[in-house]
C-alpha atoms as a PDB file:
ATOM      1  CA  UNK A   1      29.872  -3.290 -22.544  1.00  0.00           C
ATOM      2  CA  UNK A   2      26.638  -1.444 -21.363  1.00  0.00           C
ATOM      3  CA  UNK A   3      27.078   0.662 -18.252  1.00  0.00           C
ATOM      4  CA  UNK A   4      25.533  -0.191 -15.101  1.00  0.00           C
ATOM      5  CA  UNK A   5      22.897   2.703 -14.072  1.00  0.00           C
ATOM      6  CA  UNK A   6      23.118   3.017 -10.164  1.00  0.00           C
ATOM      7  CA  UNK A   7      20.882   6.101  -8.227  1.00  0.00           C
ATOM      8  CA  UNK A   8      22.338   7.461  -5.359  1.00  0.00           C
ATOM      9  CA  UNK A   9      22.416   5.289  -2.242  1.00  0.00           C
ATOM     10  CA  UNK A  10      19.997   8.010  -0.135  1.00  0.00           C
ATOM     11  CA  UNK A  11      17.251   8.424  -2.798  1.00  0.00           C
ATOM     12  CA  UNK A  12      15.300   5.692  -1.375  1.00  0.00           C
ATOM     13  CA  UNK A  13      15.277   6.984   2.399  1.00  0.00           C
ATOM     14  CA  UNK A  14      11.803   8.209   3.589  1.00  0.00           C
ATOM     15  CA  UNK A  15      10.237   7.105   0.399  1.00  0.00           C
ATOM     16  CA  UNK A  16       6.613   5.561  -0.294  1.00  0.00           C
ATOM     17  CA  UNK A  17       6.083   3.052  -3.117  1.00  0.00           C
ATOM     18  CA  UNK A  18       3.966   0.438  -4.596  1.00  0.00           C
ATOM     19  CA  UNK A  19       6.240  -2.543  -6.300  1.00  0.00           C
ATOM     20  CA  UNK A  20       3.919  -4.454  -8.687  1.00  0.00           C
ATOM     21  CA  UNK A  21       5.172  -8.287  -8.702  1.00  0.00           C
ATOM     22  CA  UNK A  22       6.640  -9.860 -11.665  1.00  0.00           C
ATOM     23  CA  UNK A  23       7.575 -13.005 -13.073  1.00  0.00           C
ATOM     24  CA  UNK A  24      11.123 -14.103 -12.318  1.00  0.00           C
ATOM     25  CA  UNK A  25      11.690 -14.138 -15.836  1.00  0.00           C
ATOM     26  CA  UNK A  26      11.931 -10.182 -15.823  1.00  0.00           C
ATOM     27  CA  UNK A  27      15.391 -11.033 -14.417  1.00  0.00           C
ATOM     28  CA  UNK A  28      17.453 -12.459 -17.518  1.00  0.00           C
ATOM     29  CA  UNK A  29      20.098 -10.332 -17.994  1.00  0.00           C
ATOM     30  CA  UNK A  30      20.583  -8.554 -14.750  1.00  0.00           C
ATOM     31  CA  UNK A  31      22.979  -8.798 -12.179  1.00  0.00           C
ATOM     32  CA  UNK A  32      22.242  -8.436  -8.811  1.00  0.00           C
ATOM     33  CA  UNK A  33      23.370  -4.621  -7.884  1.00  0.00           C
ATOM     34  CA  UNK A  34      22.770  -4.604  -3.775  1.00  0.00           C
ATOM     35  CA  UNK A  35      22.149  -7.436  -1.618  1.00  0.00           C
ATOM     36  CA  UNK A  36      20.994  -6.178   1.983  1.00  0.00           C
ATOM     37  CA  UNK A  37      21.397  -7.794   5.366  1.00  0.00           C
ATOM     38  CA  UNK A  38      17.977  -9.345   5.426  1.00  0.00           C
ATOM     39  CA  UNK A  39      18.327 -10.736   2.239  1.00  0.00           C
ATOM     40  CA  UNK A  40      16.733  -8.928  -0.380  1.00  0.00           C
ATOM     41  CA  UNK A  41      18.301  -8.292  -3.736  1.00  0.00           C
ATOM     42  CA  UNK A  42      18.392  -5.316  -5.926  1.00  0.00           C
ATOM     43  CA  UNK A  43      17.991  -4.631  -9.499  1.00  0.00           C
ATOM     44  CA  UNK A  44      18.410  -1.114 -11.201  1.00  0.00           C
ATOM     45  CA  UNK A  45      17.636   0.015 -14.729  1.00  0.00           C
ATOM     46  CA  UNK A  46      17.447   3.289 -15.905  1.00  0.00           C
ATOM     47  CA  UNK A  47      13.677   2.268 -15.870  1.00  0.00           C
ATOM     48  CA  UNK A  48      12.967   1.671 -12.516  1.00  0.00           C
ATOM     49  CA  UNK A  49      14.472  -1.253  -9.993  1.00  0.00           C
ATOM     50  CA  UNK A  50      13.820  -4.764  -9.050  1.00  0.00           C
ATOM     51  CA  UNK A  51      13.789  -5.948  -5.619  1.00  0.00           C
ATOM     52  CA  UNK A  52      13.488  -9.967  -5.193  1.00  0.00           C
ATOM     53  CA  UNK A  53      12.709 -10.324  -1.085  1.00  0.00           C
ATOM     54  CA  UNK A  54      10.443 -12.416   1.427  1.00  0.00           C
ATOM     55  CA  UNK A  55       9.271  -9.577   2.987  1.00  0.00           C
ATOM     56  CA  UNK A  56       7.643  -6.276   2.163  1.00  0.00           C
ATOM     57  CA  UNK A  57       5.899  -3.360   3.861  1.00  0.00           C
ATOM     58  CA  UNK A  58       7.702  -1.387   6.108  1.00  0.00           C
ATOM     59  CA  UNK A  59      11.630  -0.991   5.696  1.00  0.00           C
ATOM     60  CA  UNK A  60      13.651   0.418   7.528  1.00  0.00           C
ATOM     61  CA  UNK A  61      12.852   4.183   7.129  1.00  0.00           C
ATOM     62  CA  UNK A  62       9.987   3.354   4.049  1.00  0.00           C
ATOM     63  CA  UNK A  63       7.137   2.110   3.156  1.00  0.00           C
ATOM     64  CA  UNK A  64       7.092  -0.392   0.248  1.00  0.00           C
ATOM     65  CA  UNK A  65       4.062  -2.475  -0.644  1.00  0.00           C
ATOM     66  CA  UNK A  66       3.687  -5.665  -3.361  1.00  0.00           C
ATOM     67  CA  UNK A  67       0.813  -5.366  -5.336  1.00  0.00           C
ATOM     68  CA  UNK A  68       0.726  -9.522  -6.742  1.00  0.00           C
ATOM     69  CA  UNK A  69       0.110 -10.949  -9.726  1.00  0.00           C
ATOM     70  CA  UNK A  70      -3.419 -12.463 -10.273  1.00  0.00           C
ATOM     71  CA  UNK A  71      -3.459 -15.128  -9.609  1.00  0.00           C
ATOM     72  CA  UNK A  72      -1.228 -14.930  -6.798  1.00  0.00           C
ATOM     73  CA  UNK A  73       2.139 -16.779  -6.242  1.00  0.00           C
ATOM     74  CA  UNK A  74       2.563 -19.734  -4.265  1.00  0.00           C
ATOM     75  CA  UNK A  75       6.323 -18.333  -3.503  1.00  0.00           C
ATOM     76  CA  UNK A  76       7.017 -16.539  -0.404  1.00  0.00           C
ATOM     77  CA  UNK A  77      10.144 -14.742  -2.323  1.00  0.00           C
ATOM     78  CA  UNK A  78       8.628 -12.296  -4.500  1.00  0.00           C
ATOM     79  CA  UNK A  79       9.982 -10.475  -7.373  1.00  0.00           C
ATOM     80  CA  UNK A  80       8.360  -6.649  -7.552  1.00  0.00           C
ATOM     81  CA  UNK A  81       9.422  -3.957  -9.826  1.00  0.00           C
ATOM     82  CA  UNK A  82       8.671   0.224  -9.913  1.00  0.00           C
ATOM     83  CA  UNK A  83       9.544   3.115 -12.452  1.00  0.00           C
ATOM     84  CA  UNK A  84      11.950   5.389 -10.754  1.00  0.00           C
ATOM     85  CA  UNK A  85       8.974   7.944 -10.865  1.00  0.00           C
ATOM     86  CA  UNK A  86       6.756   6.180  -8.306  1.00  0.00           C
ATOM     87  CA  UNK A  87       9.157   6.583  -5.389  1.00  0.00           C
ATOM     88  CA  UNK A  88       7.432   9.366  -3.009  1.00  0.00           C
ATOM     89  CA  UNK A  89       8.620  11.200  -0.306  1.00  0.00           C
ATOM     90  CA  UNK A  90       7.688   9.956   3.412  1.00  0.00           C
ATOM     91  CA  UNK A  91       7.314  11.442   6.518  1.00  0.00           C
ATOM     92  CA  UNK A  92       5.213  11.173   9.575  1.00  0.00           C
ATOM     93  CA  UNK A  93       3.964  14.350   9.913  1.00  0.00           C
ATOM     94  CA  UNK A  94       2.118  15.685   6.572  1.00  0.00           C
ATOM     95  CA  UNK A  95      -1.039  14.605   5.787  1.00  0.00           C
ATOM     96  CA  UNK A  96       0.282  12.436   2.533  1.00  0.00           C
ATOM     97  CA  UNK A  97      -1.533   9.363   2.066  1.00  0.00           C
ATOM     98  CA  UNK A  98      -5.512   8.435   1.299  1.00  0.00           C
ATOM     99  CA  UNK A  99      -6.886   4.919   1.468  1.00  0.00           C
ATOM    100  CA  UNK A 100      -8.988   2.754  -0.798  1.00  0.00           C
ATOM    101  CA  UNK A 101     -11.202   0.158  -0.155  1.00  0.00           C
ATOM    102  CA  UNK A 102     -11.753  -3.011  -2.453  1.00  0.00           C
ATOM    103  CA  UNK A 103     -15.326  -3.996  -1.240  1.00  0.00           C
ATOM    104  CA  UNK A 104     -14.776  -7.404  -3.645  1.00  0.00           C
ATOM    105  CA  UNK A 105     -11.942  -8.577  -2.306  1.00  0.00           C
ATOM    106  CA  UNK A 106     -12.488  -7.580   0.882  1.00  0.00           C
ATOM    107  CA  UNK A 107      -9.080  -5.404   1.672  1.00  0.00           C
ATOM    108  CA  UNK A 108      -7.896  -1.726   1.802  1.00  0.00           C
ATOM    109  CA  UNK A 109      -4.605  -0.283   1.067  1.00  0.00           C
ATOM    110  CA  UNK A 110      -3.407   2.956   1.772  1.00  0.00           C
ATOM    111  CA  UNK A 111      -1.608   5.471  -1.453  1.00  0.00           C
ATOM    112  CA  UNK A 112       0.087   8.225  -1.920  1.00  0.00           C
ATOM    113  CA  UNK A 113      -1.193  11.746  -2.577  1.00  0.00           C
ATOM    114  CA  UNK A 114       1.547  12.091  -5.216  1.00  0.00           C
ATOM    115  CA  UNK A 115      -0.138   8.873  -7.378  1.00  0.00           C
ATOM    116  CA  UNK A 116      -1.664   9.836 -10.491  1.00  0.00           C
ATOM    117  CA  UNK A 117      -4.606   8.245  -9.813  1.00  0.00           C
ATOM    118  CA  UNK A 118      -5.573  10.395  -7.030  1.00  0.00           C
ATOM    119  CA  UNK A 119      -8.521  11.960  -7.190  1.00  0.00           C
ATOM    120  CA  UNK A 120      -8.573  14.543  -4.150  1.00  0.00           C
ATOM    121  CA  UNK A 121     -11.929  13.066  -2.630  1.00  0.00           C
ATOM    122  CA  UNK A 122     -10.457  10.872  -0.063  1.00  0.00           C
ATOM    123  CA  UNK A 123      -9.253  12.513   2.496  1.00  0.00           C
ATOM    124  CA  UNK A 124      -5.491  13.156   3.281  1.00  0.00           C
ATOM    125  CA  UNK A 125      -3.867  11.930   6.484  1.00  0.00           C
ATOM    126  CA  UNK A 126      -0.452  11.532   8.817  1.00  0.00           C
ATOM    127  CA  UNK A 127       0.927   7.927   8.543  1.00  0.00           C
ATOM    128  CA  UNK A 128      -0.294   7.253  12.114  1.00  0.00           C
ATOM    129  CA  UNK A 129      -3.756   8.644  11.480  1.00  0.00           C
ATOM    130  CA  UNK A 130      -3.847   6.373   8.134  1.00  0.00           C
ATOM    131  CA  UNK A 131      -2.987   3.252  10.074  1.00  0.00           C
ATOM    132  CA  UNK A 132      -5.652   4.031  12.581  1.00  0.00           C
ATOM    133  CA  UNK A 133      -8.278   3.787  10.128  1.00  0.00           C
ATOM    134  CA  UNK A 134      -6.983   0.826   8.344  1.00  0.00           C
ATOM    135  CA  UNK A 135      -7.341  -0.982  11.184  1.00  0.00           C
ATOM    136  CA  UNK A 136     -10.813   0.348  11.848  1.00  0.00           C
ATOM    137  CA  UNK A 137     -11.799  -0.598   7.904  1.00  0.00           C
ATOM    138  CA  UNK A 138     -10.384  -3.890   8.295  1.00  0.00           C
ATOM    139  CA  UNK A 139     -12.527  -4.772  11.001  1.00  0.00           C
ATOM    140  CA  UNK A 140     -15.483  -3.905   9.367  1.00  0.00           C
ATOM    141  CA  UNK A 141     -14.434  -5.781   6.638  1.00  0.00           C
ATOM    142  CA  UNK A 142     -13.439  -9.086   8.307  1.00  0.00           C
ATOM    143  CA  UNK A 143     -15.520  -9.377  11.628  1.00  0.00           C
ATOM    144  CA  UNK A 144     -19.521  -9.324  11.930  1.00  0.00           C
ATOM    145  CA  UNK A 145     -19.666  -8.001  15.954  1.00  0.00           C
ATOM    146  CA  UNK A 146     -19.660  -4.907  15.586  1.00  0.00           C
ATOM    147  CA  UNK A 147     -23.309  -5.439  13.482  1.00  0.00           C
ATOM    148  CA  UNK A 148     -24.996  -6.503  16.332  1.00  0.00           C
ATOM    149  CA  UNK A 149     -26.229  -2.890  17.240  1.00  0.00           C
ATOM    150  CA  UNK A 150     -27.403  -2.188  13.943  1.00  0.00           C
ATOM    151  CA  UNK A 151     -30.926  -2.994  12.226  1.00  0.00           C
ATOM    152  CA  UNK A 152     -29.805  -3.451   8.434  1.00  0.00           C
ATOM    153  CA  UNK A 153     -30.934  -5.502   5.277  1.00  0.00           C
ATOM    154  CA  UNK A 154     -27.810  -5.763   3.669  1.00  0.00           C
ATOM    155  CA  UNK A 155     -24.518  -6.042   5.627  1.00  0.00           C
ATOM    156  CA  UNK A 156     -22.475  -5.447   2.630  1.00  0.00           C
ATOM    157  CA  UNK A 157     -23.959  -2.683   1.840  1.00  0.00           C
ATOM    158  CA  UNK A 158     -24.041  -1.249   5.607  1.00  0.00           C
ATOM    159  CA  UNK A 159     -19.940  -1.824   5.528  1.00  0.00           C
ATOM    160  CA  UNK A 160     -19.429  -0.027   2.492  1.00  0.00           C
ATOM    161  CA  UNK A 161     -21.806   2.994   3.817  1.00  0.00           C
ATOM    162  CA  UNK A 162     -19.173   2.867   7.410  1.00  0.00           C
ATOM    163  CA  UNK A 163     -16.341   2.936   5.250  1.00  0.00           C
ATOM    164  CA  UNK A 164     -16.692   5.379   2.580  1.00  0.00           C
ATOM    165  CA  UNK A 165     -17.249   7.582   5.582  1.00  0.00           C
ATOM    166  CA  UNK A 166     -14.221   6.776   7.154  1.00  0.00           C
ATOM    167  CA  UNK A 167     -12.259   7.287   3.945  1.00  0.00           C
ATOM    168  CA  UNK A 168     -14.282  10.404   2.682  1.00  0.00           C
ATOM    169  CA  UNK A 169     -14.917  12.223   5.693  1.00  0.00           C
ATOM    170  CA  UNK A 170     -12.834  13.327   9.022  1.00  0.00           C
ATOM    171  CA  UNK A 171     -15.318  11.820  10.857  1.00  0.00           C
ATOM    172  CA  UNK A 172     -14.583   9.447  13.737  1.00  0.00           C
ATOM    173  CA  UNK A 173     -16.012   5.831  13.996  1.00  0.00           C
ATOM    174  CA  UNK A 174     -18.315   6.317  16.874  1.00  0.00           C
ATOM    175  CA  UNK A 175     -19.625   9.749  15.271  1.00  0.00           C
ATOM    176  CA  UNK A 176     -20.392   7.313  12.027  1.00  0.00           C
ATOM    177  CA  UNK A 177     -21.461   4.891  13.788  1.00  0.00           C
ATOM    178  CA  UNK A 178     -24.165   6.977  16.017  1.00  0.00           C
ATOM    179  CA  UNK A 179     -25.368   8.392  12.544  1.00  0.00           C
ATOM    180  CA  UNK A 180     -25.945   5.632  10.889  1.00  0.00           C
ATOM    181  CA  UNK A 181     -27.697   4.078  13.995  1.00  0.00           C
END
């Protein structure tokens, strides 16, 4: 009989991590491990874990996000999985996460200074100074408005110039904006 690999209860308190969605297939074999209040179920390996839940984003006292499969899932209960070694600490007051912007589809995410892929150019911020500007980039991205005041060929291309200051720089919106202007 193969022995069931649990972490410690507390190792996921304060954490940051990006679950990448998987087929429910990836299940066979496993038994469920932790079932929470609100319904979502948990999976560990000595790999990583599986959580199967309707909702993701912020729990509790972390922040986990879904990244879906292409092409995305009809199902609002999604099955996500992460290595053990993409669980980073959380806190609200270091400057810990950077944000990228996905100018095809339209969307920006925030990471985590601790992800490989980071490539110390965008700048680091708080939690509450990250959320700030996601708002602000989503804006940009989604509404037309705020264009009004400028003369430009090329709307996409006057977005991305807005927002790769916003991620790149510690510049404020309005001092951007008055720039650009």
């Amino acid at each position: 009989m193969q022995k069931i690999f649990r972490p410690n209860p507390n190792s996921f308190k304060n954490t940051f991590c990006v679950f990448h969605e998987e087929s429910l297939d990836s299940l066979k074999g496993l038994s469920v491990q932790y079932q929470s209040k609100s319904g979502s179920s948990y999976y560990y390996t000595t790999l990583g874990m599986y959580r199967l839940s309707n909702h993701w984003g912020r729990l509790a006292n972390s922040k986990w996000r879904l990244e879906p499969l292409e092409p995305e899932t009809e199902s609002k209960i999604k099955l996500g999985f992460a290595f053990w070694a993409n669980f980073y600490p959380d806190n609200a007051v270091e400057e810990l996460y950077y944000l990228e912007a996905n100018y095809v589809k339209k969307t920006v995410s925030y990471q985590h200074k601790n992800n490989p892929n980071y490539d110390n150019k965008a700048i680091l911020r708080t939690s509450f100074e990250t959320t700030k500007r996601i708002k602000q980039i989503r804006n940009l991205l989604t509404l037309t408005s705020w264009a009004k005041y400028f003369e430009y060929d090329d709307l996409d291309f006057l977005r991305q110039q807005i927002i790769n200051e916003l991620i790149f720089t510690n510049k404020s919106l309005d001092e951007i904006k008055r720039e650009i202007a």
